[in-house]
Protein backbone atom coordinates (compact mmCIF):
# COMPACT_ATOMS: atom_id res chain seq x y z
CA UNK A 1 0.00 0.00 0.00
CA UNK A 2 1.59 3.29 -0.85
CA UNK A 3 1.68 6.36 1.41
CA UNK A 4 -0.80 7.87 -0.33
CA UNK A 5 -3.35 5.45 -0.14
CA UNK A 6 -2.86 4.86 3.48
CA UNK A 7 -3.18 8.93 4.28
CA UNK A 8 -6.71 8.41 2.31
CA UNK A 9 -7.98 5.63 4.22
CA UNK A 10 -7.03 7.25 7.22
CA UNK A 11 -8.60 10.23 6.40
CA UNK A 12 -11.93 8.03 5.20
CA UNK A 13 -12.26 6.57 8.48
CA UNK A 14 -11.40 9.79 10.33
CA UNK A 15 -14.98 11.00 8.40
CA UNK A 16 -16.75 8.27 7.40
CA UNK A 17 -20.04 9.28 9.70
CA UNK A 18 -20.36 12.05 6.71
CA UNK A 19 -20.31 9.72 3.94
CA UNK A 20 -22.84 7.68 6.50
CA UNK A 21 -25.08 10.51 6.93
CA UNK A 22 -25.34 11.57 3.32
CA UNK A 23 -25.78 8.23 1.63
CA UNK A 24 -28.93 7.60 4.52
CA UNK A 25 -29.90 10.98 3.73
CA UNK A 26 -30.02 10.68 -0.31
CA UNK A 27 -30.87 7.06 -0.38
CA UNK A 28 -34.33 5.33 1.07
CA UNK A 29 -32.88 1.67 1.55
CA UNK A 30 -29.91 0.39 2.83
CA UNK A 31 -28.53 -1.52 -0.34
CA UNK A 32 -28.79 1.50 -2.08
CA UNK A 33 -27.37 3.78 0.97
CA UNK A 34 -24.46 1.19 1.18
CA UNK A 35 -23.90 1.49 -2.91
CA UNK A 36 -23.81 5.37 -2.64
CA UNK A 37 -21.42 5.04 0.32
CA UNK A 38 -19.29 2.99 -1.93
CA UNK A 39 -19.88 5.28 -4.94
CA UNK A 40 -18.74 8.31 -2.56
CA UNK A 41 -15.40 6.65 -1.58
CA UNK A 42 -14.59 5.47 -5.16
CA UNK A 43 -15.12 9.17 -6.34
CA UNK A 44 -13.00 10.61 -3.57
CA UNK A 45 -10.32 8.57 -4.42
CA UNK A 46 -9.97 9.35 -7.93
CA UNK A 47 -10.04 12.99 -7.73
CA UNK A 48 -8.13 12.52 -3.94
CA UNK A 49 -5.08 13.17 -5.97
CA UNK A 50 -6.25 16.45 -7.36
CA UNK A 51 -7.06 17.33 -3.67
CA UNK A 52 -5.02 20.83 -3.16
CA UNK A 53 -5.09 20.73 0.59
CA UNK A 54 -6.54 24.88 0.01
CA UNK A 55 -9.57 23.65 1.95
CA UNK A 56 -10.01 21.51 5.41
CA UNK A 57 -10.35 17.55 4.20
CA UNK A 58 -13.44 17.50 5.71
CA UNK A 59 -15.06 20.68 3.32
CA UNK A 60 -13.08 18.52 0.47
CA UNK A 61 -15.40 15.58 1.29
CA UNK A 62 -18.50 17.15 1.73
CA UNK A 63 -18.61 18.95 -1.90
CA UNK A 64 -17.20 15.67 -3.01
CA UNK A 65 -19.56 13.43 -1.38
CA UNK A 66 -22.46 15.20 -2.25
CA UNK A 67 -22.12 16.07 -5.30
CA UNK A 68 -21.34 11.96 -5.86
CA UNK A 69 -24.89 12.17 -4.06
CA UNK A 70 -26.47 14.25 -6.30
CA UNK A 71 -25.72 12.50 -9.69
CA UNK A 72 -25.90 9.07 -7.90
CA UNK A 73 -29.65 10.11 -7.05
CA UNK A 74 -30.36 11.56 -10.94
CA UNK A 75 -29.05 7.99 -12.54
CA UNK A 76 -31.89 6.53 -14.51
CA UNK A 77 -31.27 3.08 -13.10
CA UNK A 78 -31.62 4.49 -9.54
CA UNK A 79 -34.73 6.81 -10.28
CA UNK A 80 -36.42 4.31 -11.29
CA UNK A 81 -35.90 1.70 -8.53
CA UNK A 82 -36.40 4.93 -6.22
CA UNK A 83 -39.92 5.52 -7.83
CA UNK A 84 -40.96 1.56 -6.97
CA UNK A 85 -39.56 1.67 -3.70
CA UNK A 86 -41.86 2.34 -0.34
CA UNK A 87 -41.25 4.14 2.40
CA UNK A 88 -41.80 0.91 4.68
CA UNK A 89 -38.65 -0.71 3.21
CA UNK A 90 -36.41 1.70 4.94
CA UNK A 91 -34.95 -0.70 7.30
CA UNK A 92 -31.96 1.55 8.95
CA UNK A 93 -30.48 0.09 12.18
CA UNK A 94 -29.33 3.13 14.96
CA UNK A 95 -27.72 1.22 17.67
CA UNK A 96 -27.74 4.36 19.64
CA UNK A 97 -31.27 5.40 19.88
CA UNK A 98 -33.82 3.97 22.12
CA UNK A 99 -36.98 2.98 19.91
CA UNK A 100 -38.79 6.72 20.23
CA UNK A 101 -35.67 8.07 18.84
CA UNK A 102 -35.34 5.73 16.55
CA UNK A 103 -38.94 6.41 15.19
CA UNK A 104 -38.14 10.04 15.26
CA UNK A 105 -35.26 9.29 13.20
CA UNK A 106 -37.31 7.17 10.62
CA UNK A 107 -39.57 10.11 10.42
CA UNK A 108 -36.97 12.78 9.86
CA UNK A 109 -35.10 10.74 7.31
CA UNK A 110 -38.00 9.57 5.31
CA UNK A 111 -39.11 13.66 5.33
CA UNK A 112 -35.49 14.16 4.05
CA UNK A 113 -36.29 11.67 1.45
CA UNK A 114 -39.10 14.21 -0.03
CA UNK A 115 -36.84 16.84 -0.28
CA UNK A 116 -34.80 18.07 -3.21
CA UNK A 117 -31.00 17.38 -4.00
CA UNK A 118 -30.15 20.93 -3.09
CA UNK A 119 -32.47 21.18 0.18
CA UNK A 120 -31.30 17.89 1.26
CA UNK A 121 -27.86 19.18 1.11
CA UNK A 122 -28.64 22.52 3.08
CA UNK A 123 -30.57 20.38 5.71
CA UNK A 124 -27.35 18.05 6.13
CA UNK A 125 -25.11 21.15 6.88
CA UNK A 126 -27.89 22.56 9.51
CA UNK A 127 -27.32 19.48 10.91
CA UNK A 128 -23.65 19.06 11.07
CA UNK A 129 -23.89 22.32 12.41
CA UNK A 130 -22.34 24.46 9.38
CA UNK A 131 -22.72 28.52 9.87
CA UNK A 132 -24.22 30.10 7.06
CA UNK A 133 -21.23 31.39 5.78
CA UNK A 134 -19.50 27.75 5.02
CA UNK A 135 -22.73 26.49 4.10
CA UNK A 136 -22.75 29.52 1.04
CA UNK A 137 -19.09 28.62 -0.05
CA UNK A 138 -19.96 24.51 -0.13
CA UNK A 139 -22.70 25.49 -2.33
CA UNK A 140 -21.33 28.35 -4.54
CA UNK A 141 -23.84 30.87 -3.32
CA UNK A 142 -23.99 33.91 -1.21
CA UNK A 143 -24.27 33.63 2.65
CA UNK A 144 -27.95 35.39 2.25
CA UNK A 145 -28.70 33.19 -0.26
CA UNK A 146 -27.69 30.27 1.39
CA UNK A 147 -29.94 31.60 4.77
CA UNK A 148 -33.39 32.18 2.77
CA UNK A 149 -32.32 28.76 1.01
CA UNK A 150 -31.64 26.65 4.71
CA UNK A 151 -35.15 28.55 5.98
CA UNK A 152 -37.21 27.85 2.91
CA UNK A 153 -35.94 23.92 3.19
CA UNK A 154 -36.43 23.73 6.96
CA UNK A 155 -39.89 24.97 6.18
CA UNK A 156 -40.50 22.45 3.52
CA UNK A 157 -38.88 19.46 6.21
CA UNK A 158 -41.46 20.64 8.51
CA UNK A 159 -44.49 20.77 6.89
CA UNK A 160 -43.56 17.25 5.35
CA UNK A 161 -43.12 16.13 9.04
CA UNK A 162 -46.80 17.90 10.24
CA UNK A 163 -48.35 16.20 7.60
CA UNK A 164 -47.55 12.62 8.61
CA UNK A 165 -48.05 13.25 11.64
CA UNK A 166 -51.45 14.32 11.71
């Protein structure tokens, strides 16, 4: 194993709850999470080398990962299994939840599902806790535009999340 492979599997494992939490959140089952998660890797690695170390490894990843998401999610094979898929097959196993949580969890994921590419992407930095500002420059937008953007698809998670539960 050369060097560099060995500093990107380190680096991989250092943040592999990202490529976790984005495959769950762009992908309704777990075969298809676990292909995306594999899909997000294999991209990394071939553009790892044109990796210019400008950026944190981490903000690397995240543009990386989902944009891997994004065009993962638009392949025709995978919108159409999507489109026969329901909602009761997600089947996603959070050792660290009691079963409330876990059914919160369900819930929140399967509103994610509803969302867009773009919202889904602005509701993953809310929760990794991104400020507006780092959210804008992952995205390529302005920090203002990036703030009426996070509101508009926290509104949209919510009232997908009010309607099942009523």
């Amino acid at each position: 194993m050369s060097l560099l492979e060995k500093e990107f599997l380190e680096k991989i494992d250092k943040h592999k709850g990202v490529i976790f939490k984005i495959s769950k959140m762009y992908m309704d089952n777990p075969d298809d999470q676990n292909d995306l998660y594999q899909e997000i890797i294999y991209q990394a690695w071939k553009s790892y080398s044109e990796f210019q170390k400008k950026s944190e490894f981490s903000t690397w990843l995240y543009r990386t990962a989902l944009n891997t998401a994004i065009v993962f999610l638009r392949s025709e094979k995978k919108r159409s299994f999507i489109q026969h898929q329901s909602i009761e097959n997600l089947n996603i196993h959070q050792e660290s939840y009691n079963d409330t949580d876990d059914r919160n969890m369900k819930m929140m994921y399967e509103a994610i599902h509803q969302l867009s590419p773009i919202d889904k992407a602005l509701i993953f930095f809310f929760l990794e806790d991104f400020p507006g500002r780092e959210i804008a420059k992952q995205l390529g937008i302005t920090e203002v535009n990036a703030r009426v953007k996070l509101n508009r698809a926290k509104a949209k998670l919510k009232e997908i999340i009010e309607k099942r539960t009523v």
